[in-house]
Protein backbone atom coordinates (compact mmCIF):
# COMPACT_ATOMS: atom_id res chain seq x y z
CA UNK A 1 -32.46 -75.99 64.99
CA UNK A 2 -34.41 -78.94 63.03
CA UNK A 3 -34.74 -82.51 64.96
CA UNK A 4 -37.86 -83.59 67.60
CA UNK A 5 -35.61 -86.98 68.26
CA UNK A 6 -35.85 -88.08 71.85
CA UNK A 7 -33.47 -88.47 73.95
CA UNK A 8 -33.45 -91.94 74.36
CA UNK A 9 -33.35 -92.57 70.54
CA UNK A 10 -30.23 -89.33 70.40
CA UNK A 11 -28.41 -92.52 72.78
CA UNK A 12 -29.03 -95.55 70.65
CA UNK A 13 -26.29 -97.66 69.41
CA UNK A 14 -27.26 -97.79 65.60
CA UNK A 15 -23.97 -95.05 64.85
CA UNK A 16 -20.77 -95.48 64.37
CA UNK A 17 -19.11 -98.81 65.97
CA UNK A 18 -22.48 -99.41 67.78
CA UNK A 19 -22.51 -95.38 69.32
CA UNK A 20 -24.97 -92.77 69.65
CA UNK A 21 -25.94 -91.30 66.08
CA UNK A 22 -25.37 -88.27 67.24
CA UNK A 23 -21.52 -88.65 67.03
CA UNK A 24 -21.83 -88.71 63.29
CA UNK A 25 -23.37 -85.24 63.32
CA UNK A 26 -20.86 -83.65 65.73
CA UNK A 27 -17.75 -85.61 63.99
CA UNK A 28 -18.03 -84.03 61.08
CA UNK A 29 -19.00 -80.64 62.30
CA UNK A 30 -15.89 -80.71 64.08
CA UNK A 31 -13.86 -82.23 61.15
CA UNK A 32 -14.84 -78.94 58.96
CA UNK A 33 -14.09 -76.38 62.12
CA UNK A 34 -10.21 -78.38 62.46
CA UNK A 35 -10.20 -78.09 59.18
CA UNK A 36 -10.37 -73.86 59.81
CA UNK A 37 -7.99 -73.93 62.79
CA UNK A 38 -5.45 -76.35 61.07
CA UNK A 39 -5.48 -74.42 57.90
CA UNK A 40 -4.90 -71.44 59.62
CA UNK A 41 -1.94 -73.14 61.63
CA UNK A 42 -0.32 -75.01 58.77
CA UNK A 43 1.09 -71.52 57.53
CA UNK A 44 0.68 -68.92 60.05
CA UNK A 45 4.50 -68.45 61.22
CA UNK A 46 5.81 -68.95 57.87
CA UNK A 47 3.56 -66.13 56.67
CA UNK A 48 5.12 -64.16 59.24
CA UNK A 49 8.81 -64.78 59.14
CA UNK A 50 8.36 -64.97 55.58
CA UNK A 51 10.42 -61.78 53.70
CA UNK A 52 7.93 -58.81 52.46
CA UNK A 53 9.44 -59.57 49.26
CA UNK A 54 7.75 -63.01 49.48
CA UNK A 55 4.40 -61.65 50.26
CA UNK A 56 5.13 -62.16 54.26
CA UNK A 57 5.39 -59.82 57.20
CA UNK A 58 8.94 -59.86 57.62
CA UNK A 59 8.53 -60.03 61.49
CA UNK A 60 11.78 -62.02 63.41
CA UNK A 61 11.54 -65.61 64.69
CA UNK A 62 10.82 -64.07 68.69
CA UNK A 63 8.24 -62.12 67.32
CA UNK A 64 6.40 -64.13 65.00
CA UNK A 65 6.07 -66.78 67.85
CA UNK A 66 4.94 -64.38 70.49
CA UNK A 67 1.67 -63.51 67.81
CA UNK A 68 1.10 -67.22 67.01
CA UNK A 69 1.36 -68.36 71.03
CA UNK A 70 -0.82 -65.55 71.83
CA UNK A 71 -3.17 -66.28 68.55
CA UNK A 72 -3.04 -70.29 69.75
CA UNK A 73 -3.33 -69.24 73.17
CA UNK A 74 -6.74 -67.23 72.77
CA UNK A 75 -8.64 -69.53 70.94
CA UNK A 76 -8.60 -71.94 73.57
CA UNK A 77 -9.10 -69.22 76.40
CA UNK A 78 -12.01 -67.98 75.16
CA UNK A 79 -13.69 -71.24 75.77
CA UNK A 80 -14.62 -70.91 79.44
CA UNK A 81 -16.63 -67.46 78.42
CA UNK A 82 -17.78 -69.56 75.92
CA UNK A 83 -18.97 -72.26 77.59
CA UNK A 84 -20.70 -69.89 80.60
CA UNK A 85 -22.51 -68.59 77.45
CA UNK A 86 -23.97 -71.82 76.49
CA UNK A 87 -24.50 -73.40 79.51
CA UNK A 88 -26.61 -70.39 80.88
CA UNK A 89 -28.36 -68.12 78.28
CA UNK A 90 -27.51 -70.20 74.79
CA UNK A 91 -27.39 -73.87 75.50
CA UNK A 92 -24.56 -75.68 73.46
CA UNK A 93 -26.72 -76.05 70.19
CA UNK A 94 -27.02 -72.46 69.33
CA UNK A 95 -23.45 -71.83 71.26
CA UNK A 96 -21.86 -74.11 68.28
CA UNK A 97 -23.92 -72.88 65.15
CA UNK A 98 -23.23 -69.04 66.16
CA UNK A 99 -19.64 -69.57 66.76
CA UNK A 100 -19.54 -71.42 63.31
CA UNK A 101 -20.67 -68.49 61.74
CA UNK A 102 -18.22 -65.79 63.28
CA UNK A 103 -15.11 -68.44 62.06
CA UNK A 104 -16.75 -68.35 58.78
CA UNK A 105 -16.48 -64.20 58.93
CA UNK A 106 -13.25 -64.56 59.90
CA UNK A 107 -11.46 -67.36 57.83
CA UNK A 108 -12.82 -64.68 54.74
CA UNK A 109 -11.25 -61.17 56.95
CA UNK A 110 -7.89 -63.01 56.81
CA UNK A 111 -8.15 -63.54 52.92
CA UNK A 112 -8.08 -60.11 52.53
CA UNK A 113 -4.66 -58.61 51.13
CA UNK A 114 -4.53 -56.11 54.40
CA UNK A 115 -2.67 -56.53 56.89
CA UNK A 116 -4.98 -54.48 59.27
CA UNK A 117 -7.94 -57.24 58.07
CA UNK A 118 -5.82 -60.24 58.75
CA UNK A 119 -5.72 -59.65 62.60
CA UNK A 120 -8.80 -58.54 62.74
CA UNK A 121 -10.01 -61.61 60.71
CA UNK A 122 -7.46 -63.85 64.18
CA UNK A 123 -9.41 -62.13 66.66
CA UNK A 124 -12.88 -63.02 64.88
CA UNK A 125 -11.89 -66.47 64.79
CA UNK A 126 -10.27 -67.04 68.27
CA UNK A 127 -14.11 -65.27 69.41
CA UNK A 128 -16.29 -68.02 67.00
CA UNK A 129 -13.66 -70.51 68.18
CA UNK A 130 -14.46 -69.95 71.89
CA UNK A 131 -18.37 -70.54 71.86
CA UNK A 132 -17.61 -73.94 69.11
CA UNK A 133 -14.82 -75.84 70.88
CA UNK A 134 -15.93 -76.52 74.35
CA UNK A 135 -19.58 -76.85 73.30
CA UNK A 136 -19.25 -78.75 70.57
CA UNK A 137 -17.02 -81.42 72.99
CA UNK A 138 -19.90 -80.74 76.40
CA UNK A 139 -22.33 -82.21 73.75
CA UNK A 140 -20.50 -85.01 72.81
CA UNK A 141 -20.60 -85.79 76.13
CA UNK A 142 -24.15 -85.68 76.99
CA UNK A 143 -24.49 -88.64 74.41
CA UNK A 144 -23.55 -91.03 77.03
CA UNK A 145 -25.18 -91.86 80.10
CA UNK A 146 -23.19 -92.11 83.46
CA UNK A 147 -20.69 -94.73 83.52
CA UNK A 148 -21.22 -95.68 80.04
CA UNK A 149 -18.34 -97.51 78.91
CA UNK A 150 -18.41 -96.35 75.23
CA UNK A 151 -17.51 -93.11 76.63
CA UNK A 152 -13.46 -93.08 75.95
CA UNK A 153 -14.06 -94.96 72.78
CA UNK A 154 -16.30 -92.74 71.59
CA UNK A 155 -14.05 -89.63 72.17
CA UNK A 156 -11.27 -91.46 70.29
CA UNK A 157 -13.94 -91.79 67.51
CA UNK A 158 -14.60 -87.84 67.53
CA UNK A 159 -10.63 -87.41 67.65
CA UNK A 160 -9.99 -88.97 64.18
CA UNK A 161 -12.74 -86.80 62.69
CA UNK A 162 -11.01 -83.74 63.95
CA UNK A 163 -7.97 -85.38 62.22
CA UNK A 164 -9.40 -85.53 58.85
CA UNK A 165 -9.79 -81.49 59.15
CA UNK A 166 -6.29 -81.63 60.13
CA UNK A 167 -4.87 -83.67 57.60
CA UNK A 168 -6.36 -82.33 55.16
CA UNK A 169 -6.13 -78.61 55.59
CA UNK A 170 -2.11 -78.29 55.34
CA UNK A 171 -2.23 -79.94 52.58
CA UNK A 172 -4.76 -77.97 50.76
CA UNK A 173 -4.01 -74.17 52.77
CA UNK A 174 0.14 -75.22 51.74
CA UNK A 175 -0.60 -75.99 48.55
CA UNK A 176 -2.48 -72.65 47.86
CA UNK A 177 0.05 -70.42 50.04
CA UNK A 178 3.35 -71.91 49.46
CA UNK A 179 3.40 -74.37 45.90
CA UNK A 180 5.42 -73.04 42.97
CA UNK A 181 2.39 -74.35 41.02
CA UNK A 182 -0.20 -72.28 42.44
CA UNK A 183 1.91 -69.25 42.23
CA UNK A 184 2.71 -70.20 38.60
CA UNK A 185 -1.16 -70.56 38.05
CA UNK A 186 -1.92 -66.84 39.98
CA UNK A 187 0.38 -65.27 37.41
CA UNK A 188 -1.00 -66.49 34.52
CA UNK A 189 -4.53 -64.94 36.08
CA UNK A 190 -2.33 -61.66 35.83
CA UNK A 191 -2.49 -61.73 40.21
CA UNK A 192 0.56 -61.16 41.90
CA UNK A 193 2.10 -64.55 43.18
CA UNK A 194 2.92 -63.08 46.59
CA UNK A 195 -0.83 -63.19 47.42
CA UNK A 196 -0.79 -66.94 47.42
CA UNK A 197 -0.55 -66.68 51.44
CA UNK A 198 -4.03 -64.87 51.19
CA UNK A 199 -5.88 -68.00 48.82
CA UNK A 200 -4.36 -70.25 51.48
CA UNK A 201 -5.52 -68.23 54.74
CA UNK A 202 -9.29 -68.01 52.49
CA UNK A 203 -9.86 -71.94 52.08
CA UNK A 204 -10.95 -72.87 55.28
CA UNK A 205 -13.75 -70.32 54.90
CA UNK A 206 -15.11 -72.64 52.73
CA UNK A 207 -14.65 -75.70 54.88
CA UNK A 208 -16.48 -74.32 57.72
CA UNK A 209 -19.39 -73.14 55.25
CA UNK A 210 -19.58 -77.05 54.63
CA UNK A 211 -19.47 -77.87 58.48
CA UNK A 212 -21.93 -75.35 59.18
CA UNK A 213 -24.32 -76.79 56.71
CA UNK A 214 -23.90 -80.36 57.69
CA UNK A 215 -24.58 -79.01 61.10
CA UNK A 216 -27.89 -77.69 61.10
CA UNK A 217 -29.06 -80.52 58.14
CA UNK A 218 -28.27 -83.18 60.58
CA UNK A 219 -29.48 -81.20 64.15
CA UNK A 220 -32.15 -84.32 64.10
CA UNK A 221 -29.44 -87.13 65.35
CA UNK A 222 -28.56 -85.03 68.39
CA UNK A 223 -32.02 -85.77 69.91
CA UNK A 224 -31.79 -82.97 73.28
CA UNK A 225 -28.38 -82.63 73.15
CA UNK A 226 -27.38 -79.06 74.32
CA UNK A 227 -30.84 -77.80 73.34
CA UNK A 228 -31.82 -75.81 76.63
CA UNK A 229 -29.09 -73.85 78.61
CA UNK A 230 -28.68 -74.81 82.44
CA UNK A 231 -30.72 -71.97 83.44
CA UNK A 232 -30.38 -73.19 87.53
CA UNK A 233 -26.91 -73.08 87.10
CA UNK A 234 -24.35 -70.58 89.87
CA UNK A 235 -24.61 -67.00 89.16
CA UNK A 236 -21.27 -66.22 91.48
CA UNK A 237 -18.44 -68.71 92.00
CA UNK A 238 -19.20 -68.22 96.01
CA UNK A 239 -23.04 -69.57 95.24
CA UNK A 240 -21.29 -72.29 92.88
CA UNK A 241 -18.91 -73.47 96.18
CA UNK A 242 -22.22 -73.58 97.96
CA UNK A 243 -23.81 -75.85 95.21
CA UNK A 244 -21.26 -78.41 95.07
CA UNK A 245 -21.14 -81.69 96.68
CA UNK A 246 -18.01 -83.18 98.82
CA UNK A 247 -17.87 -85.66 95.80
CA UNK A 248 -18.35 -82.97 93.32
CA UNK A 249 -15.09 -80.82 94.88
CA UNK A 250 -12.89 -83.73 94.73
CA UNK A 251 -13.52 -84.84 91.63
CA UNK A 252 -12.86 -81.11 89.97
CA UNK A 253 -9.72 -81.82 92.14
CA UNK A 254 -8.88 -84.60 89.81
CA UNK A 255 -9.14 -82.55 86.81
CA UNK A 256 -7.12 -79.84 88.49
CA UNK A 257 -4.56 -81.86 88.85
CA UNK A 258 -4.26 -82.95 85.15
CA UNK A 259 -4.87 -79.58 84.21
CA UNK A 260 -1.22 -78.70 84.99
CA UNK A 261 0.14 -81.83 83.09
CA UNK A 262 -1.80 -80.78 80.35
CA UNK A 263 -0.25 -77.70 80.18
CA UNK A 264 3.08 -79.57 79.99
CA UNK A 265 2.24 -81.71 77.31
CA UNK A 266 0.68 -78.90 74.81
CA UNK A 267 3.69 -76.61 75.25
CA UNK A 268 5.63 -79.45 73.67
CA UNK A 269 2.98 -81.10 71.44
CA UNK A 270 2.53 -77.56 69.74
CA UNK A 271 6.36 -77.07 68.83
CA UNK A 272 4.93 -78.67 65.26
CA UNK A 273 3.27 -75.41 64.51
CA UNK A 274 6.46 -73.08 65.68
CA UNK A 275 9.45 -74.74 65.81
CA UNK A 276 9.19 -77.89 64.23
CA UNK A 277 7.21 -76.12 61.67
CA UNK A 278 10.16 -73.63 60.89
CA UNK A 279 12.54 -76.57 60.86
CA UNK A 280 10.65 -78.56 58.14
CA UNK A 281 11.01 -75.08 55.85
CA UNK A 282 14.58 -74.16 56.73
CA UNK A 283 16.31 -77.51 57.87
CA UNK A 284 14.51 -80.47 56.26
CA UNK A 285 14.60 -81.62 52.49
CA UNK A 286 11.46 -81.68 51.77
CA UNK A 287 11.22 -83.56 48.44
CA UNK A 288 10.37 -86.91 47.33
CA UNK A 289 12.29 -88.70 44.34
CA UNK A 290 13.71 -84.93 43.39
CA UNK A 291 10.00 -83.08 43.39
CA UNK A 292 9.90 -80.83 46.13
CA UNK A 293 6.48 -80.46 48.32
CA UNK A 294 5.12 -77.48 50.58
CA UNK A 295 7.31 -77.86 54.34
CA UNK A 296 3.83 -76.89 55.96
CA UNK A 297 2.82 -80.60 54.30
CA UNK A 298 4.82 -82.25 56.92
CA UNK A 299 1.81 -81.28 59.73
CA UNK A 300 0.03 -83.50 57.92
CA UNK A 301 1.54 -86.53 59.47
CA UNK A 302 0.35 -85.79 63.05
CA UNK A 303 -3.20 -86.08 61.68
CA UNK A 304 -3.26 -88.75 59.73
CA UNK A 305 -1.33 -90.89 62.36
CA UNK A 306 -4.38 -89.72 64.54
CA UNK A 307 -6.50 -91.17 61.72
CA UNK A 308 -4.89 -94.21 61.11
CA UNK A 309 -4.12 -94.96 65.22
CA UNK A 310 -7.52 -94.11 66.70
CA UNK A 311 -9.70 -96.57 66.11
CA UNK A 312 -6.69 -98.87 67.22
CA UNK A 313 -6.95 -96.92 70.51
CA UNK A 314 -10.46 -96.84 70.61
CA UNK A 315 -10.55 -100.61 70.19
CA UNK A 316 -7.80 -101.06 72.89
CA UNK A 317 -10.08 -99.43 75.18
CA UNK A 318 -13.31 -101.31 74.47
CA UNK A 319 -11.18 -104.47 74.60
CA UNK A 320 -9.58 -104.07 77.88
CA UNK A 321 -12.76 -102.68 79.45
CA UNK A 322 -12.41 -102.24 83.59
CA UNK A 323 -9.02 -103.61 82.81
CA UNK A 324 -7.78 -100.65 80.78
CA UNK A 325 -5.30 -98.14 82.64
CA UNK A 326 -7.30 -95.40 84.44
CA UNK A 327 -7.13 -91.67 83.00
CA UNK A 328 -3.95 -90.35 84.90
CA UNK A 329 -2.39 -93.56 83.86
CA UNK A 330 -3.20 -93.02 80.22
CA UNK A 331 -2.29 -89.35 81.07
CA UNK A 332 1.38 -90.39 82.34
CA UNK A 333 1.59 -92.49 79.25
CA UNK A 334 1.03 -90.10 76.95
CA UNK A 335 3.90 -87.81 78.65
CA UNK A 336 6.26 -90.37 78.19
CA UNK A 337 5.67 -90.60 74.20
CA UNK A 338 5.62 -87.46 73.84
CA UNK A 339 9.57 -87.52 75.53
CA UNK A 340 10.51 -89.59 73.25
CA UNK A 341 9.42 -88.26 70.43
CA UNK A 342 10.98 -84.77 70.70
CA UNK A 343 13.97 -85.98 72.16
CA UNK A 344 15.14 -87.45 68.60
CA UNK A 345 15.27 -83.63 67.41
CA UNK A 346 18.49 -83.37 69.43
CA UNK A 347 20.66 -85.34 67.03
CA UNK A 348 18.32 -84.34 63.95
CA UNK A 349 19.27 -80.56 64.84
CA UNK A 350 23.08 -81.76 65.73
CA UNK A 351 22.69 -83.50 62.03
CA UNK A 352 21.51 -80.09 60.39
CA UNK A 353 24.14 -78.28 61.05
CA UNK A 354 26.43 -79.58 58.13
CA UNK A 355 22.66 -79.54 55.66
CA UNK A 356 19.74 -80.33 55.69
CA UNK A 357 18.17 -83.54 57.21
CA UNK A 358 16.35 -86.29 55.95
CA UNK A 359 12.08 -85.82 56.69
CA UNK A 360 12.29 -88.85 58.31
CA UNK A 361 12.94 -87.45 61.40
CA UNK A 362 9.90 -85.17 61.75
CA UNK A 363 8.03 -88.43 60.18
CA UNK A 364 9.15 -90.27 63.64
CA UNK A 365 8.86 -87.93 65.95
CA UNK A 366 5.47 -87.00 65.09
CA UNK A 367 4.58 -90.76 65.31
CA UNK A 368 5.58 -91.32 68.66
CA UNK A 369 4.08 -87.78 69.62
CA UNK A 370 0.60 -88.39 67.86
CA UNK A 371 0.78 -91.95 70.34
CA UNK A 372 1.36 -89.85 73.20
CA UNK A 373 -1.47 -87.75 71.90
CA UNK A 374 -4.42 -90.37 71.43
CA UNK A 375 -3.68 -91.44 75.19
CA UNK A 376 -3.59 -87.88 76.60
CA UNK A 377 -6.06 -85.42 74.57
CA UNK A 378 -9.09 -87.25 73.75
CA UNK A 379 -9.19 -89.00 77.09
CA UNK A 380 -8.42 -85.76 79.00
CA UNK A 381 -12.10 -84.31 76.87
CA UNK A 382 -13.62 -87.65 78.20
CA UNK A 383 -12.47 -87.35 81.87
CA UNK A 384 -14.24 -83.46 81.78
CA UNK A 385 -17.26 -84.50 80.64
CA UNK A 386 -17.24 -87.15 82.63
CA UNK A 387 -15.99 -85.78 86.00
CA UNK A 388 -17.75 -81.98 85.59
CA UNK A 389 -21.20 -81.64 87.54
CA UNK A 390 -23.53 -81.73 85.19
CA UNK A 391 -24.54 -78.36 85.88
CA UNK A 392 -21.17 -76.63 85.10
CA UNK A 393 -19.91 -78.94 81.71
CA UNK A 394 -19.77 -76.33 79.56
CA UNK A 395 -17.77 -73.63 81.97
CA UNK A 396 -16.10 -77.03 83.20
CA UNK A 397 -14.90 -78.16 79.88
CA UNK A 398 -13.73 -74.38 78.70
CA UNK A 399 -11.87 -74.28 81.95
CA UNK A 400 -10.07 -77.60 80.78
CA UNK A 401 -9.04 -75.70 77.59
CA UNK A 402 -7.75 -72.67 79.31
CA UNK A 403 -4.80 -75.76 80.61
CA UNK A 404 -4.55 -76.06 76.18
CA UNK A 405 -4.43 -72.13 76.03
CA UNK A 406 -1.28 -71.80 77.96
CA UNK A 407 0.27 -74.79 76.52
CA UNK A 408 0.08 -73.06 73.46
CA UNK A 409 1.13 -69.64 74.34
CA UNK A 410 4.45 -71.10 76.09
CA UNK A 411 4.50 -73.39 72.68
CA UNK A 412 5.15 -70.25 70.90
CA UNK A 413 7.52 -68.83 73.10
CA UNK A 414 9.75 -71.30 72.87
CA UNK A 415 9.21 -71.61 69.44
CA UNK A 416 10.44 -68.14 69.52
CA UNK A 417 13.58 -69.45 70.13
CA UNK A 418 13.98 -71.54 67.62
CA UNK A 419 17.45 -70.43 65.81
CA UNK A 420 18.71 -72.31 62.90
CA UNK A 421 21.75 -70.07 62.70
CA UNK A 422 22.52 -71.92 66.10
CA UNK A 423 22.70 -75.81 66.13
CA UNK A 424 23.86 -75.71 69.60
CA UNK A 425 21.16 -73.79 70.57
CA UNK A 426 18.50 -75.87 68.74
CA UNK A 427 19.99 -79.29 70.67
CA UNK A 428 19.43 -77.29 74.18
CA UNK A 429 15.98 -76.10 73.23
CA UNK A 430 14.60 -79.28 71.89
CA UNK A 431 16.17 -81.73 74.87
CA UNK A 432 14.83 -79.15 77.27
CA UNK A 433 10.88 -80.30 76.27
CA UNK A 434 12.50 -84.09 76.23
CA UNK A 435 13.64 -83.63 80.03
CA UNK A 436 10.37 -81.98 81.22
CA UNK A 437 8.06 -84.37 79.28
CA UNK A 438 9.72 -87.08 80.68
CA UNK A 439 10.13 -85.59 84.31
CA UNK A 440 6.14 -84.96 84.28
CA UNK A 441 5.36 -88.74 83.26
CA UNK A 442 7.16 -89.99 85.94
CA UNK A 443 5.59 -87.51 88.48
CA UNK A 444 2.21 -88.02 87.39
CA UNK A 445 2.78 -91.95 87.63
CA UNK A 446 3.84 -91.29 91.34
CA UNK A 447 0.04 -89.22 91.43
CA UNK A 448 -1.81 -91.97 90.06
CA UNK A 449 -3.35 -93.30 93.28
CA UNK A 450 -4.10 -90.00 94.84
CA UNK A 451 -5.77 -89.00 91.34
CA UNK A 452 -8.00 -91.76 91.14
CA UNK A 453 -8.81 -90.87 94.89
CA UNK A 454 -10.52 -88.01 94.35
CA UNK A 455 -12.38 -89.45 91.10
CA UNK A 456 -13.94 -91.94 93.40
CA UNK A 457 -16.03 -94.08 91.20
CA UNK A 458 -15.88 -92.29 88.13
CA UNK A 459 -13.18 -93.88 87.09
């Protein structure tokens, strides 16, 4: 990897908002691999409910979100192998450039019009995905000194550029696997229009090709960032006990703790890939002034509300400084948001059952759910980096995504049943996630106290 940079000069504030110029490097290496996964997401159950006829795989509702929870689910569990990897043979710099390359390979398996390919070309990304994501985050994190208190801010900062990737590739994968335009277009290149789904799984291929590049161009700004691996680390989880301070074991308390919450908030958040996803295409008129747009367009909206609301966040933090509330409280927050934002799906699915619904109810919901978001998900990647022995961040931090893996597996089992034959069913379903999002807020709000106990001063 190119760049000599010291490590003092890696931490200077001539960056973004007065931030290490390494952020630049690692924002938009992380926009191009959201840009894969998001792609990838935008159409993934509507490719598989979608009729055989239609160039789909025909599978039923249960089914199809069983594969995507377990798909979802994977990519984010492979991140504590992934992060061992780095942090004791690889070090995070090679850890994100190889798994860049194996998402690459498989964004291009899944292009292929086989259906034997296209799960082989999932399982090659959830394996690239597992050595990128928690590495690419550990090194964010080694920007910052201890106690820095750019540290949040500058999370919030890397969260909109994964929300570029995110807004942009549903717009760009649903155009190319769903528009009437597109398919027009592949007839008159005498291809078949059902193979539309394939050009849309194929374009983030090319997005992580640019991320990739960008990567290894721009190696120079993260000074020793994730260079060496932590060759001193544990070898055994009995040796790694041994190793740890009193301090140390409380404060992985702490995370454990908002592990489980979490959990609680992904398996809601990531209805808008299953459920929410299925209602935009089946329940929602999705048109504007009588032209009719791609339903996967509507995931746009989370990102771009990321976009438009973190540096709001971000500045909210800097602002308040030691006054701002302390990561369980942001945590408990977030919880709350997200309650209210899926809760309005009860009386949009009550309204669906005499026709479809206006978008303006998945426009809202994802608002307050993105606000939810911003105080939840980047802070939760700060409070990791922050809390983790420096010894164990990268097997820390993929531990913290295992929480994300099985939010997203029981995401897609309840998207699984998602039934738009049965309103009633729909109302149950979606207040369901409103009651236990709003039941975990208030528990974690009575946890506060004891939380910030075991983070001690790290606060």
């Amino acid at each position: 990897m190119p760049g000599t940079m010291t490590a003092e000069t890696s931490d200077s504030t001539s960056g973004i908002m007065g931030h290490p110029r390494g952020l630049v490097n690692l924002f938009f290496t992380e926009m191009w691999e959201r840009f894969s996964y998001y792609g990838m997401r935008a159409i993934l159950i509507l490719y598989m409910v979608a009729a055989v006829s239609d160039g789909g795989l025909g599978m039923d509702m249960k089914t199809a979100g069983q594969i995507y929870g377990l798909y979802t689910m994977s990519v984010y569990l492979t991140s504590l192998p992934g992060g061992f990897l780095a942090d004791r043979f690889l070090g995070q710099r090679k850890a994100v450039l190889i798994g860049g390359i194996i998402i690459a390979c498989g964004n291009i398996l899944t292009a292929m019009p086989s259906k034997e390919l296209f799960f082989l070309g999932m399982l090659t990304i959830v394996l690239g995905t597992g050595l990128l994501k928690p590495n690419i985050s550990s090194m964010l994190g080694m920007l910052y000194k201890e106690g820095d208190p750019r540290r949040d801010a500058g999370f919030s900062i890397f969260y909109m550029g994964i929300n570029i990737g995110a807004f942009l590739s549903p717009l760009v994968c649903g155009f190319l696997a769903q528009s009437a335009e597109f398919k027009s277009f592949l007839v008159s290149m005498h291809m078949p229009a059902t193979s539309s789904w394939h050009w849309g799984f194929g374009a983030p291929a090319v997005g992580m090709i640019l991320g990739l590049v960008h990567y290894v161009l721009q190696g120079r700004l993260l000074g020793d960032a994730g260079l060496k691996p932590h060759h001193k680390a544990a070898s055994s989880a009995q040796t790694a006990q041994e190793a740890l301070s009193s301090d140390e074991m409380k404060r992985l308390g702490a995370i454990g703790v908002l592990f489980f919450f979490n959990i609680l908030f992904w398996a809601v958040y990531e209805q808008g890939g299953t459920s929410l996803n299925v209602f935009a295409d089946r329940c929602t008129r999705c048109e504007i002034f009588g032209w009719q747009f791609p339903s996967s367009w509507m995931q746009s909206f989370q990102a771009i509300y990321v976009i438009i609301f973190a540096p709001v966040f971000s500045y909210i933090w800097l602002k308040l400084g030691a006054k701002q509330p302390t990561s369980p409280a942001k945590f408990a927050i977030g919880l709350f948001l997200l309650g209210a934002g899926i809760v309005l799906m009860v009386p949009a699915a009550m309204l669906a059952a005499h026709g479809k619904v206006s978008p303006l109810w998945l426009v809202v919901v994802y608002l307050l759910e993105v606000m939810g978001e911003l105080c939840l998900s980047p802070v939760g990647l700060s409070t990791v980096t922050k809390l983790a022995p420096a010894r164990f961040v990268g097997l820390t931090m993929g531990a913290w995504f295992i929480g994300t893996a099985l939010g997203n597996y029981c995401a897609g089992s309840l998207g699984g049943l998602f039934n738009d034959k049965d309103m009633q069913s729909m109302t149950v379903l979606f207040g369901s996630m409103a009651a236990a999002a709003f039941f975990g807020s208030i528990l974690l709000a009575g946890l506060v106290p004891f939380v910030k106990k075991l983070m001690g001063k790290m606060q």
